[in-house]
Structures are given as C-alpha cells and as structure tokens.
C-alpha atoms as a PDB file:
ATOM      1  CA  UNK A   1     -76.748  69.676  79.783  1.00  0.00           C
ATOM      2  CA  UNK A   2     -80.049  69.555  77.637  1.00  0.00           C
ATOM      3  CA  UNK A   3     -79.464  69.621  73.601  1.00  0.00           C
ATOM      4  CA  UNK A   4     -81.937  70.578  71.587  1.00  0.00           C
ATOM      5  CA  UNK A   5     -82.393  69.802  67.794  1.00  0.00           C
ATOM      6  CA  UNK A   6     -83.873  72.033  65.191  1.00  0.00           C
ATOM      7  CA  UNK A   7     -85.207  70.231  61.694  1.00  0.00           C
ATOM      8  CA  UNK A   8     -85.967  71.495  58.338  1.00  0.00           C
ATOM      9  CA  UNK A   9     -84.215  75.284  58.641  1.00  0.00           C
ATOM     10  CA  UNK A  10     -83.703  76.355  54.921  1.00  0.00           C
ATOM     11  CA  UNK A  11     -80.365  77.075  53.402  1.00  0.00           C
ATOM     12  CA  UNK A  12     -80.891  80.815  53.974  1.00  0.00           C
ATOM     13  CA  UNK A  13     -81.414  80.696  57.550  1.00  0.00           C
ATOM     14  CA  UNK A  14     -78.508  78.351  57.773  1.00  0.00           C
ATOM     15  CA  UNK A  15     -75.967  80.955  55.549  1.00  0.00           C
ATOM     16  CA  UNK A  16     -77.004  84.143  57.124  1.00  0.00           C
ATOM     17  CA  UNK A  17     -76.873  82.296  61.018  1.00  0.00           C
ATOM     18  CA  UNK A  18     -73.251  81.345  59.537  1.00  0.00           C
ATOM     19  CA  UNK A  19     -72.224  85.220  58.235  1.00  0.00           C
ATOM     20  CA  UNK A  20     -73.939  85.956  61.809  1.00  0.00           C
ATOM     21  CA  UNK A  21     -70.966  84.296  63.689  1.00  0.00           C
ATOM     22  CA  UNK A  22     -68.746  84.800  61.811  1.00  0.00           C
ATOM     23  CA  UNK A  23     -68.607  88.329  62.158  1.00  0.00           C
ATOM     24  CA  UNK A  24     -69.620  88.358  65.703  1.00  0.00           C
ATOM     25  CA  UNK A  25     -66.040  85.540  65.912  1.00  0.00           C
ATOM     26  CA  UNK A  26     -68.050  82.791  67.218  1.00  0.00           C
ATOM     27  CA  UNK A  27     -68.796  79.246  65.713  1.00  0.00           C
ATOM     28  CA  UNK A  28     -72.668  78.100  64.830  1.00  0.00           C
ATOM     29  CA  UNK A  29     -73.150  76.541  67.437  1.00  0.00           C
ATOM     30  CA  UNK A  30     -72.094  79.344  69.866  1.00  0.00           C
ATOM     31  CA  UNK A  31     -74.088  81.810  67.603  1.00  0.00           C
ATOM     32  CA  UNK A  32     -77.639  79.761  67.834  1.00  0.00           C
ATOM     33  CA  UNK A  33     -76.945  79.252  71.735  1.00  0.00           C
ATOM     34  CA  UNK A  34     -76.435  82.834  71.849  1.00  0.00           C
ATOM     35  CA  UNK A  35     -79.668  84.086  70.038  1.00  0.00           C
ATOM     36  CA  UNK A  36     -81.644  81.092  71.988  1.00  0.00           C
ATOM     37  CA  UNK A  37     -80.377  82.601  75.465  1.00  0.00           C
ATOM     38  CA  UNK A  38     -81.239  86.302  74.205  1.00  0.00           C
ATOM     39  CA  UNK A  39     -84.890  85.326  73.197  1.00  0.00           C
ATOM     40  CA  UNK A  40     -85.508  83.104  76.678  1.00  0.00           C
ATOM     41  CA  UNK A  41     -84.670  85.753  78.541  1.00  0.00           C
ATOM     42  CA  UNK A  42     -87.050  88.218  77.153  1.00  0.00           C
ATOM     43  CA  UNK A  43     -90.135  87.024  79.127  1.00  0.00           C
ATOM     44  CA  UNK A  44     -92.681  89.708  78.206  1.00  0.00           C
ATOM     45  CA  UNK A  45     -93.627  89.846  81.920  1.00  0.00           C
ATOM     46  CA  UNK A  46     -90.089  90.406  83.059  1.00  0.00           C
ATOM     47  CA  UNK A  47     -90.226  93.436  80.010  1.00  0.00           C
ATOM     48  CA  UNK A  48     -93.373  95.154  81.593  1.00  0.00           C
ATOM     49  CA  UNK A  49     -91.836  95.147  85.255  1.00  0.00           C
ATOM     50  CA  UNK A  50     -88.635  96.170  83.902  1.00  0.00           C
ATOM     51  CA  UNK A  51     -90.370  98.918  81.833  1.00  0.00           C
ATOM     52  CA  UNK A  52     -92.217  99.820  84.682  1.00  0.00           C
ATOM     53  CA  UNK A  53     -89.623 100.318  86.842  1.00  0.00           C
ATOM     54  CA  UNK A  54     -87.882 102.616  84.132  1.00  0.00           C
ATOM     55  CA  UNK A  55     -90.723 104.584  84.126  1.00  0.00           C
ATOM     56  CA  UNK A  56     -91.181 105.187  88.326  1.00  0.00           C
ATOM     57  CA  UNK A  57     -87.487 105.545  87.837  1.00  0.00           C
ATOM     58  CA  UNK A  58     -87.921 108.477  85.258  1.00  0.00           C
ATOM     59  CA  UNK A  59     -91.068 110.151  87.468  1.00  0.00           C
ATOM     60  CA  UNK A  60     -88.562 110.400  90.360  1.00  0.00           C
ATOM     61  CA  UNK A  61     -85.646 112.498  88.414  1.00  0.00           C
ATOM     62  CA  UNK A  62     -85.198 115.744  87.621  1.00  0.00           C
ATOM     63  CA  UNK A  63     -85.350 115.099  83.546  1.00  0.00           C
ATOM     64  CA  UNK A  64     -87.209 116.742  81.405  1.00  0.00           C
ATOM     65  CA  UNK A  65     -89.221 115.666  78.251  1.00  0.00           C
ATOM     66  CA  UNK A  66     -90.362 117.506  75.434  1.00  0.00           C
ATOM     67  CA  UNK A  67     -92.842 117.056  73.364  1.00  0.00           C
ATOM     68  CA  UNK A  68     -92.131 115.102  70.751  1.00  0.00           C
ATOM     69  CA  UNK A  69     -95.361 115.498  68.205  1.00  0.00           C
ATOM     70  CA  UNK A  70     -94.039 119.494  68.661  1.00  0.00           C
ATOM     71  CA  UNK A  71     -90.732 118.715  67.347  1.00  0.00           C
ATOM     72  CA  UNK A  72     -91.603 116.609  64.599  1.00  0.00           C
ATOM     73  CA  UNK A  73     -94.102 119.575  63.679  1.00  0.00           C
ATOM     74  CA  UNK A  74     -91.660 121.960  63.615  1.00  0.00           C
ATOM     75  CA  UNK A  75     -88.874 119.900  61.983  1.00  0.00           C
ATOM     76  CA  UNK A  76     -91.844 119.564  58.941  1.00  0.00           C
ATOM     77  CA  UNK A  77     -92.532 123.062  58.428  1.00  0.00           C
ATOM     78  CA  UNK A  78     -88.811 123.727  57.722  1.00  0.00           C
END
C-alpha cells in the first residue's frame, strides 16, 4: 500500500489532529488517513452530479418549499 509523507506541519496542526483522534478513539495515524479519505472523495464533479440528482429527486416529490427570504422577513419584524 502507498505511504505518503507530510513535512513541516506546525505544532498546532499536529496537537489539534492529536485532540481530533483522540476524541473520535482513533490513533494519528488512523485520524489523518481518515480526513485524507474524506477530502479524496469529495471530487467537486462527483458533488455537482450528486447535487443534481438531489435536486431531479426533489422536483419529482410531493414536498413543499417555502420561501425562505419570507420567513426571515417575518422572523425580523417580530
């Protein structure tokens, strides 16, 4: 399997990646491989398909959507 080495991270990055896995109960090294895997996979022209798809998804169910700019209005002039 490919490794991959990342230079010159600053002691912040390092300690908050730490706290990261800690909480989540993994190690470091699980934690980066984890984030790494999360950002590859978030091809911006696999988002616009899937967003796309979401939408014709949407168009073909019987929700309905308010206005938003409406309800913010009103919410204001409470």
């Amino acid at each position: 399997m490919p490794q991959l080495l990342v230079r010159n991270l600053t002691d912040n990055v390092v300690v908050r990646l730490k706290k990261r896995a800690k909480t989540l109960g993994r190690s470091l090294q699980a934690e980066v491989k984890a984030i790494l895997e999360e950002a590859a996979k978030n091809v911006p022209e696999d988002f616009w398909k899937e967003a796309d798809r979401i939408r014709e998804q949407l168009k073909r169910s019987d929700w309905k959507f308010s206005d938003s700019a409406a309800l913010t209005r009103k919410d204001r002039d409470r």
